[in-house]
N, C-alpha and C. Protein backbone atom coordinates (compact mmCIF):
# COMPACT_ATOMS: atom_id res chain seq x y z
N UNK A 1 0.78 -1.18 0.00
CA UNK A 1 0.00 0.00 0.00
C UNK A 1 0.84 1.26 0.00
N UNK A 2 1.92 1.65 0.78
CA UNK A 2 2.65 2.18 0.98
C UNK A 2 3.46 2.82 -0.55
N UNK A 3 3.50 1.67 -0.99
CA UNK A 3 4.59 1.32 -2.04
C UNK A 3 3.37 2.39 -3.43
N UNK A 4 2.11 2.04 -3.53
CA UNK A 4 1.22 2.58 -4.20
C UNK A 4 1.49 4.01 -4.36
N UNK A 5 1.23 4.18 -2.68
CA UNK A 5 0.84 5.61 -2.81
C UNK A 5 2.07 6.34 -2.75
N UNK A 6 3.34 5.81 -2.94
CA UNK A 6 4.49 6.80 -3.37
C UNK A 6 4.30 6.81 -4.62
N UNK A 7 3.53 5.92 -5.68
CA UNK A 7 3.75 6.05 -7.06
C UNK A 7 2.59 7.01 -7.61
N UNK A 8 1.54 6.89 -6.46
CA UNK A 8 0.81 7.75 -7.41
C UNK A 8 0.94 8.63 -7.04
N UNK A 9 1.75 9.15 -5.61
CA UNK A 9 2.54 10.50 -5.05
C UNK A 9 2.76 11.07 -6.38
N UNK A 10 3.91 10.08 -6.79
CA UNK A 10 4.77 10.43 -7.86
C UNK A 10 4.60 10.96 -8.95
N UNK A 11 3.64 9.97 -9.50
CA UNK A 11 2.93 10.37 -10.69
C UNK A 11 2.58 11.63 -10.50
N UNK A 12 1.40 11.83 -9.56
CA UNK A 12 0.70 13.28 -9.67
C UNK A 12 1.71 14.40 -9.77
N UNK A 13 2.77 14.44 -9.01
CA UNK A 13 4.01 15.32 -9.20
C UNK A 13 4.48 15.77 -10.40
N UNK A 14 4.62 14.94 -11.09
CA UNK A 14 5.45 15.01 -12.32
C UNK A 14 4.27 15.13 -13.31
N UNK A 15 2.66 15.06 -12.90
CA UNK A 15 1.95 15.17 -14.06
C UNK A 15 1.60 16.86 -13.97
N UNK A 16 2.30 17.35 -12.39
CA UNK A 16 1.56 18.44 -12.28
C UNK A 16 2.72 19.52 -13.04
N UNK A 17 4.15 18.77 -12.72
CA UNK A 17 5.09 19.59 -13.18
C UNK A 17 5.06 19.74 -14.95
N UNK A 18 4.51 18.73 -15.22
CA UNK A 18 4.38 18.50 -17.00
C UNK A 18 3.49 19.46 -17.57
N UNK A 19 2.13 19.52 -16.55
CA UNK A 19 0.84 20.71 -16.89
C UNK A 19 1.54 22.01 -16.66
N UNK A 20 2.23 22.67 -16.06
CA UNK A 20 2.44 23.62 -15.28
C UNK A 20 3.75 24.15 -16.67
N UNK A 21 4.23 23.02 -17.05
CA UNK A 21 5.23 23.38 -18.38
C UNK A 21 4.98 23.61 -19.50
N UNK A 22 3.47 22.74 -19.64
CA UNK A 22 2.91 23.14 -20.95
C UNK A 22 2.08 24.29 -20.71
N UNK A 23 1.49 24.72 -19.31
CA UNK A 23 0.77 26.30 -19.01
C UNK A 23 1.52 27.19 -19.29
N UNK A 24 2.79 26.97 -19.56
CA UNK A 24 3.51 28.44 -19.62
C UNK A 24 4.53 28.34 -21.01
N UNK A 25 4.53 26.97 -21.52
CA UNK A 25 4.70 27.29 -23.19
C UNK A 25 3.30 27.88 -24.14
N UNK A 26 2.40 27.24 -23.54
CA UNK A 26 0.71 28.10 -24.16
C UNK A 26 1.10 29.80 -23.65
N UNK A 27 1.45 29.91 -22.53
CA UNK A 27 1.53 31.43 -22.47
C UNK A 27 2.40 32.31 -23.02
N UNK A 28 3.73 31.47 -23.04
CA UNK A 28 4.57 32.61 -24.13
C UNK A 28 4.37 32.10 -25.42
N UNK A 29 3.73 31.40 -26.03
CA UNK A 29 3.19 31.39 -27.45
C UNK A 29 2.66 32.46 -27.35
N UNK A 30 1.23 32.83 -26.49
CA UNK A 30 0.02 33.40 -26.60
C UNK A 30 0.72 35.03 -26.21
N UNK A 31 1.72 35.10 -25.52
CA UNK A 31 2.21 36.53 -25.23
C UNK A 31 2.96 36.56 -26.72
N UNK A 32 3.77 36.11 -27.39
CA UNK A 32 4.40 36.03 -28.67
C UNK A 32 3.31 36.89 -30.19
N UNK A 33 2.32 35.44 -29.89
CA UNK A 33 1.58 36.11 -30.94
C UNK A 33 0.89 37.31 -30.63
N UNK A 34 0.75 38.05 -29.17
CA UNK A 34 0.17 39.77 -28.89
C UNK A 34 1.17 40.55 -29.67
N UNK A 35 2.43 40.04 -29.24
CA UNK A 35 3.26 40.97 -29.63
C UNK A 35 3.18 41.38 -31.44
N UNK A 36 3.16 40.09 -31.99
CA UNK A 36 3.35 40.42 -33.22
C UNK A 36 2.33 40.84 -33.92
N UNK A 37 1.04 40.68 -33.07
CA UNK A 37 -0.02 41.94 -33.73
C UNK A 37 0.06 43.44 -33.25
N UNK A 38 1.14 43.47 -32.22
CA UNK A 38 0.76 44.11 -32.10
C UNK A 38 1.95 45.11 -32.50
N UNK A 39 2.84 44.88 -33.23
CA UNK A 39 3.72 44.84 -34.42
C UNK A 39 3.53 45.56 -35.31
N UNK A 40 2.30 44.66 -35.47
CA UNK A 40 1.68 44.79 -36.98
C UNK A 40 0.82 45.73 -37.00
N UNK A 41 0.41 46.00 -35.86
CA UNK A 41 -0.89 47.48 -35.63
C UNK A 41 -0.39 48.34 -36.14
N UNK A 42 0.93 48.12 -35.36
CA UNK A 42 1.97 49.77 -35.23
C UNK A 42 2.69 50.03 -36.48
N UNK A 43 2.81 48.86 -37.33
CA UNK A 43 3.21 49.07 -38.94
C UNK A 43 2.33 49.62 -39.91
N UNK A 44 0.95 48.88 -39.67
CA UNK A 44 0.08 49.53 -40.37
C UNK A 44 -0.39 50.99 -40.02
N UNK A 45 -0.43 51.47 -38.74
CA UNK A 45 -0.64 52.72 -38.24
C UNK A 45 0.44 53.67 -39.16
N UNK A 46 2.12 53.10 -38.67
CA UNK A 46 3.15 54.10 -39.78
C UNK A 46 2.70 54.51 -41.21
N UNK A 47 2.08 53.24 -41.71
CA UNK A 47 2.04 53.36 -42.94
C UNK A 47 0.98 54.80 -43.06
N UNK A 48 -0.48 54.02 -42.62
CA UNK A 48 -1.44 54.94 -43.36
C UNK A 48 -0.56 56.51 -42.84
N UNK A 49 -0.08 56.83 -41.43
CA UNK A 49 0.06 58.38 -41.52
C UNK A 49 1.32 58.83 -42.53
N UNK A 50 2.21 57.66 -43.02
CA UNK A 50 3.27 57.74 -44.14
C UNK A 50 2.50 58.53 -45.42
N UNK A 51 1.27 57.83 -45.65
CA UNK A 51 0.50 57.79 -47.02
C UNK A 51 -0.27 58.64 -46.48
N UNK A 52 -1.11 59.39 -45.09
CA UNK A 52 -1.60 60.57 -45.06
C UNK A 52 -0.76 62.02 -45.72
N UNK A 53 0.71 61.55 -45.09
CA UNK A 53 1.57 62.87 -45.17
C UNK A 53 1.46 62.95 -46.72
N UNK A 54 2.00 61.94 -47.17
CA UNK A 54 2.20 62.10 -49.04
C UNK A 54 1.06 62.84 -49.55
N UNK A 55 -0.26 62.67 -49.07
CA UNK A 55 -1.15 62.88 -49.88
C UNK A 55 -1.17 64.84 -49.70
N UNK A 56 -1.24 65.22 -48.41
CA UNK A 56 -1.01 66.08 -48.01
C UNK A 56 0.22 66.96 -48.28
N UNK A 57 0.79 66.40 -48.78
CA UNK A 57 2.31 67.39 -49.13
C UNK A 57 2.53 67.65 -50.48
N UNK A 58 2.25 68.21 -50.81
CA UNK A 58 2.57 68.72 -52.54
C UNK A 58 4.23 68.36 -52.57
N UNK A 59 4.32 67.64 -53.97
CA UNK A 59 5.59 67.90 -54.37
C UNK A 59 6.55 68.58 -54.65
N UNK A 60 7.69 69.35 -54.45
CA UNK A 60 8.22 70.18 -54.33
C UNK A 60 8.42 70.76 -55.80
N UNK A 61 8.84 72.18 -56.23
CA UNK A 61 9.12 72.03 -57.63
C UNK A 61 10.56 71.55 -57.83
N UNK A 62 10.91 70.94 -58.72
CA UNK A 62 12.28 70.93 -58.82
C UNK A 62 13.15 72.04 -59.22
N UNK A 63 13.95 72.04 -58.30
CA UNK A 63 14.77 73.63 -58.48
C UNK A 63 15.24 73.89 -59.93
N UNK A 64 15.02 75.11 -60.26
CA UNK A 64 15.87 75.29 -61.14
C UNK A 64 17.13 75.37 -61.03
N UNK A 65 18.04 74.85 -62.08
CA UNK A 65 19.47 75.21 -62.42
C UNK A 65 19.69 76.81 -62.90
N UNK A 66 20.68 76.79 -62.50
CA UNK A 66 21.11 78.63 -62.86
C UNK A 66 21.53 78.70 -63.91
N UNK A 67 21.11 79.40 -65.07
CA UNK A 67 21.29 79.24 -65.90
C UNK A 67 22.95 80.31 -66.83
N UNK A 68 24.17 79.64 -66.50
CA UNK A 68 24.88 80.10 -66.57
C UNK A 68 25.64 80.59 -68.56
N UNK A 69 26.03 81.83 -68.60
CA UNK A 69 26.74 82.12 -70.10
C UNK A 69 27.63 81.25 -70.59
N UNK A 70 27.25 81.10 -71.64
CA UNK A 70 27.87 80.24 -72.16
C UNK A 70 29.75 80.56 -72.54
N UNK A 71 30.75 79.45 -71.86
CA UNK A 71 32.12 79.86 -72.49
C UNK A 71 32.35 80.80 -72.97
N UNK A 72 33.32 82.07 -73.05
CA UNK A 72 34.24 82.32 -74.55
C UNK A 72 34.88 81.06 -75.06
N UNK A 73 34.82 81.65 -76.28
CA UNK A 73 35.54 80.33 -77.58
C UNK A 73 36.88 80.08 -77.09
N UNK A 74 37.28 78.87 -76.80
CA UNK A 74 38.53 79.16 -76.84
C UNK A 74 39.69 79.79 -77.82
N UNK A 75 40.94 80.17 -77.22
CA UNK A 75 41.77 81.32 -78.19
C UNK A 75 42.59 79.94 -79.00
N UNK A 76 42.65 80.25 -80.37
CA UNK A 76 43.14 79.28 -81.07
C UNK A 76 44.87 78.92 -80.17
N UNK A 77 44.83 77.41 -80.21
CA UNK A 77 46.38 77.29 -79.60
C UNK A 77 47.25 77.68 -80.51
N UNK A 78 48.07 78.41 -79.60
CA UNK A 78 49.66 78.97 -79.55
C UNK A 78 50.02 77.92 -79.82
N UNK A 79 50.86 78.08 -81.26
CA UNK A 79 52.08 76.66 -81.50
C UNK A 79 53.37 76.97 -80.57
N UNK A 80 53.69 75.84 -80.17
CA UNK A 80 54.40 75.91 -79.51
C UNK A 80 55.66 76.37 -79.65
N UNK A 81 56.55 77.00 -79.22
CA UNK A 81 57.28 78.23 -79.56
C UNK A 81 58.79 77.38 -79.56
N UNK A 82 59.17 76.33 -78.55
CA UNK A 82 60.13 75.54 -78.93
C UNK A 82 60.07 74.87 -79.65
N UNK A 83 59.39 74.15 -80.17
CA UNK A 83 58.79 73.04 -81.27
C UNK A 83 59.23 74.14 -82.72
N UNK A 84 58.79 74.96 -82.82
CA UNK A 84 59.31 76.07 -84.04
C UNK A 84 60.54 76.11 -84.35
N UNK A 85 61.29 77.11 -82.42
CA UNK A 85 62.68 77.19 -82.99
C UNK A 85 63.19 75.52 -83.13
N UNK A 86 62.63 74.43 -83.04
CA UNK A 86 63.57 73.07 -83.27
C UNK A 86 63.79 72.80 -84.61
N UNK A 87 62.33 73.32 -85.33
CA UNK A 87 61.79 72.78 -86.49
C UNK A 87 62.69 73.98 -87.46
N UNK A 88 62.97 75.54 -86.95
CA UNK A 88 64.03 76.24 -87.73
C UNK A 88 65.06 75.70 -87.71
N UNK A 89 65.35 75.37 -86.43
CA UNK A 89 67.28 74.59 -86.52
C UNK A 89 67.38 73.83 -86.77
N UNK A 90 66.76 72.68 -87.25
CA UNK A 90 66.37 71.26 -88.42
C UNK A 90 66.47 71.30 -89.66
N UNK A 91 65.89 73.10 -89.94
CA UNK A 91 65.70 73.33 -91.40
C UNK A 91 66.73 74.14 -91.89
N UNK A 92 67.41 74.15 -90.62
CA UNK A 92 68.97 75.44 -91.18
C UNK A 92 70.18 74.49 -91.41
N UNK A 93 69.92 72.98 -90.07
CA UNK A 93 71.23 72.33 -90.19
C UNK A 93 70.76 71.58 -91.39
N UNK A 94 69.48 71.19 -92.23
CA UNK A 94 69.53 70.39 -93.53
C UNK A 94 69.81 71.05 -95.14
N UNK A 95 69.94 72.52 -94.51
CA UNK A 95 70.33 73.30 -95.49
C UNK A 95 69.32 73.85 -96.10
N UNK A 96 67.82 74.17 -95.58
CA UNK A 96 67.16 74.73 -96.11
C UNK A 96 67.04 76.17 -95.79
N UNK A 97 67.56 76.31 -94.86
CA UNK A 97 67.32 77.87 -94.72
C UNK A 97 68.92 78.30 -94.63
N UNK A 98 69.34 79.60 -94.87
CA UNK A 98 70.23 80.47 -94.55
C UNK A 98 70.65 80.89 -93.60
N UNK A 99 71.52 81.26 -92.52
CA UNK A 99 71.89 81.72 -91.59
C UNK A 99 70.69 82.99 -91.36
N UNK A 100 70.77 83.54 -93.03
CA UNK A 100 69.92 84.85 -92.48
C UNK A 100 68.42 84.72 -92.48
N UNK A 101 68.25 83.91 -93.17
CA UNK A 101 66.54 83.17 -92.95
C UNK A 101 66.71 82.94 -91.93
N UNK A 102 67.27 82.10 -90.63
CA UNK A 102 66.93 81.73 -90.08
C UNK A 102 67.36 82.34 -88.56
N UNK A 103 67.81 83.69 -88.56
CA UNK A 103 67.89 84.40 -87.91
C UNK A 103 67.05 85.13 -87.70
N UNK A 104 65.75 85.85 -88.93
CA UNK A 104 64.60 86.49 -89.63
C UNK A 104 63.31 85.79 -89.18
N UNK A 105 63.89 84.41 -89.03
CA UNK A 105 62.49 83.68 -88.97
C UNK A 105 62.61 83.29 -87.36
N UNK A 106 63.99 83.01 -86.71
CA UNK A 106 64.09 83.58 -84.87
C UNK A 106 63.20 84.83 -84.43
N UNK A 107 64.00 85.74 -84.89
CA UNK A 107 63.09 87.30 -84.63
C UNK A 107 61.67 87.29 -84.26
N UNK A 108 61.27 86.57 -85.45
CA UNK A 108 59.56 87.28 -85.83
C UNK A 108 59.30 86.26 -84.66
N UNK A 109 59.74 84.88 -84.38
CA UNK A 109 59.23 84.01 -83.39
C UNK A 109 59.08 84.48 -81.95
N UNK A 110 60.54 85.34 -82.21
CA UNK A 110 60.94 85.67 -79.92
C UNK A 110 59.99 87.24 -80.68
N UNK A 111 59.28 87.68 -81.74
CA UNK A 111 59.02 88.97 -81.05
C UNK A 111 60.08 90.09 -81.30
C-alpha cells in the first residue's frame, strides 16, 4: 500500500510539473503572438500616416538650375614656340634655310 501511494505520489508530481510546463509554453506562445499583432498594428498605423503625409504634401518644384553664359571660344592654340625654334634649326642644319633666314624667322618668333 505504501509502495502505491508513493507512485501515485509520484505520478501526480510530475503530471503536475508536465501541466504547469505546458501552461507556460501556451503562455509565451500566446504573449508572442500579442506581440506580433501588435507589431503589426503599429506598422500599419506608420504606414497609413506615411501615405496621409504624401497625400497632403505637394511635391516640391524641382529647383531650377542657374542658368549660366555660355564659355568664350577658346583662343586658337599657340604653336608651340620651342617646337618652331627646333623645327628652324632642323631646317637650317639640312640646309634649307640660310643663316639669315633663319635668324629672320628667330626674330619674328621671340618677337
Amino acid at each position: 500500500m505504501a509502495r502505491t501511494a508513493v507512485i501515485a505520489g509520484t505520478a501526480q508530481t510530475v503530471a503536475g510539473g508536465v501541466a504547469q510546463k505546458q501552461a507556460a509554453q501556451a503562455q509565451a506562445a500566446a504573449n508572442e503572438q500579442a506581440a506580433k499583432q501588435a507589431t503589426q498594428a503599429e506598422l500599419a498605423d506608420l504606414r497609413n500616416q506615411v501615405s496621409q503625409l504624401q497625400a497632403t504634401t505637394p511635391d516640391p518644384a524641382p529647383a531650377a538650375w542657374p542658368v549660366l553664359p555660355a564659355p568664350p571660344p577658346a583662343a586658337p592654340a599657340a604653336p608651340d614656340l620651342l617646337a618652331q625654334l627646333q623645327q628652324l634649326a632642323s631646317m637650317k642644319d639640312a640646309g634649307l634655310l640660310t643663316d639669315a633666314e633663319f635668324a629672320a624667322a628667330k626674330a619674328k618668333l621671340l618677337g
